[in-house]
Protein backbone atom coordinates (compact mmCIF):
# COMPACT_ATOMS: atom_id res chain seq x y z
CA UNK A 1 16.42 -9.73 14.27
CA UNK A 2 13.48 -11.53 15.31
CA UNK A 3 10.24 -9.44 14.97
CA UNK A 4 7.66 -7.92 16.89
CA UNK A 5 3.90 -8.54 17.28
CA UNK A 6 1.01 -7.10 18.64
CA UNK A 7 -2.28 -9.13 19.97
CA UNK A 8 -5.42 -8.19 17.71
CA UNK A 9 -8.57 -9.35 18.44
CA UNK A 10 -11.55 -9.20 17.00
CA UNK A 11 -14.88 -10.43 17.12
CA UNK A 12 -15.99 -12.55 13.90
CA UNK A 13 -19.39 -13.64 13.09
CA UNK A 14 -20.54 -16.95 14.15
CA UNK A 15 -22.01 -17.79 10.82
CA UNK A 16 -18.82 -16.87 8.82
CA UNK A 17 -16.82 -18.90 10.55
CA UNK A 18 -16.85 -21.73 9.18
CA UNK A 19 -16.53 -19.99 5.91
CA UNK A 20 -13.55 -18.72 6.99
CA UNK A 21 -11.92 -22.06 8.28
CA UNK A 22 -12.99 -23.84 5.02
CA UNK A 23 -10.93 -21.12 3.28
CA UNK A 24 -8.10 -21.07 5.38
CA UNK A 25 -7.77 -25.21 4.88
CA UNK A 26 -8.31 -24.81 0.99
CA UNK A 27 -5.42 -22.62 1.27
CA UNK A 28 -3.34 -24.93 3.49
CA UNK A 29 -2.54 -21.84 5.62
CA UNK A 30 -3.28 -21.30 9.47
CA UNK A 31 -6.25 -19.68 10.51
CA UNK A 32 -3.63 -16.66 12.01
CA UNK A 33 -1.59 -16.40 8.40
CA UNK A 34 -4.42 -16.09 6.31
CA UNK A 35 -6.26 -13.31 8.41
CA UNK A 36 -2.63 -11.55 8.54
CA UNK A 37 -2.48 -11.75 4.89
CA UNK A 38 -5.95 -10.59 4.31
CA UNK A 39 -5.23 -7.21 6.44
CA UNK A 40 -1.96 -6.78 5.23
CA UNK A 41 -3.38 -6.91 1.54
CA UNK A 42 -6.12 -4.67 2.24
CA UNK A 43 -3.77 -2.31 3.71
CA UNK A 44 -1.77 -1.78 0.83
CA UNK A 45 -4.41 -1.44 -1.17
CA UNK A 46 -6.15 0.92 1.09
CA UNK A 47 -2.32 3.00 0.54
CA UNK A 48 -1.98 2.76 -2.95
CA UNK A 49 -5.60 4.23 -2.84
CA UNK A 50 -4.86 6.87 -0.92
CA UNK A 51 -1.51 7.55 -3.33
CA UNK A 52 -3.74 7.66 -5.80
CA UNK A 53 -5.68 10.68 -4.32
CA UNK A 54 -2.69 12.69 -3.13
CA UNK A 55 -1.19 12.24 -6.50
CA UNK A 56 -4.38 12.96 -8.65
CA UNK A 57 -5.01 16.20 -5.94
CA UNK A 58 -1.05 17.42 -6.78
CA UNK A 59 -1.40 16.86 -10.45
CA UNK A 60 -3.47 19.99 -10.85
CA UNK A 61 -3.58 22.27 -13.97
CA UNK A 62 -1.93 24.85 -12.08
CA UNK A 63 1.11 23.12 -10.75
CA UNK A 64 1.52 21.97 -14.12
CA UNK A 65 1.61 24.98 -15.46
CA UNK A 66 4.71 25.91 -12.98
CA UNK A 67 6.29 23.29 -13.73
CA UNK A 68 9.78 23.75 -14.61
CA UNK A 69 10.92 21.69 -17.60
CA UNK A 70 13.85 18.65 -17.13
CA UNK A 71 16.45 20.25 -18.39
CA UNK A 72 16.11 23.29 -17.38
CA UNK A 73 16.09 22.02 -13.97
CA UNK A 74 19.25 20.38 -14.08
CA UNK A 75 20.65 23.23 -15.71
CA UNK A 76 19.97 25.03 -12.55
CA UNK A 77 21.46 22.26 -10.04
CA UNK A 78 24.61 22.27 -12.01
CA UNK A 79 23.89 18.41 -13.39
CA UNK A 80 26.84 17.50 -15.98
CA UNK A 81 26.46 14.25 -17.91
CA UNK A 82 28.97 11.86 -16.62
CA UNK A 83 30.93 10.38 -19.57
């Protein structure tokens, strides 16, 4: 399955650019690739951030303290060790 694209463009300071070029040939990588790979890093970091957040908001004193332990949980879902 071949895959899909979408057109970005963007407006990059004229200064920079050279920068940029310089790091995209020390790289060995096409001007397109290495912007693709810069944006799809800072993505996932931008997620794993935002994971970070959700988790740290969820992980709150007072769902702890309703949490219900392991095995009581399977206990309750009728879990039976396989031998």
């Amino acid at each position: 399955m071949d895959k899909q694209y979408k057109r970005l463009s963007i407006e990059f300071p004229a200064d920079e650019y050279v920068y940029l070029k310089m790091a995209c040939a020390k790289k060995h990588v096409s001007l397109k690739d290495f912007v693709t790979q810069a944006i799809l890093k800072t993505v996932e970091e931008c997620e794993d951030a935002l994971d970070l957040i959700a988790f740290r908001e969820a992980y709150t004193k007072e769902n702890i303290k309703n949490a219900v332990p392991l095995d009581q949980l399977k206990k309750e879902l009728g879990y039976k060790k396989e031998t």
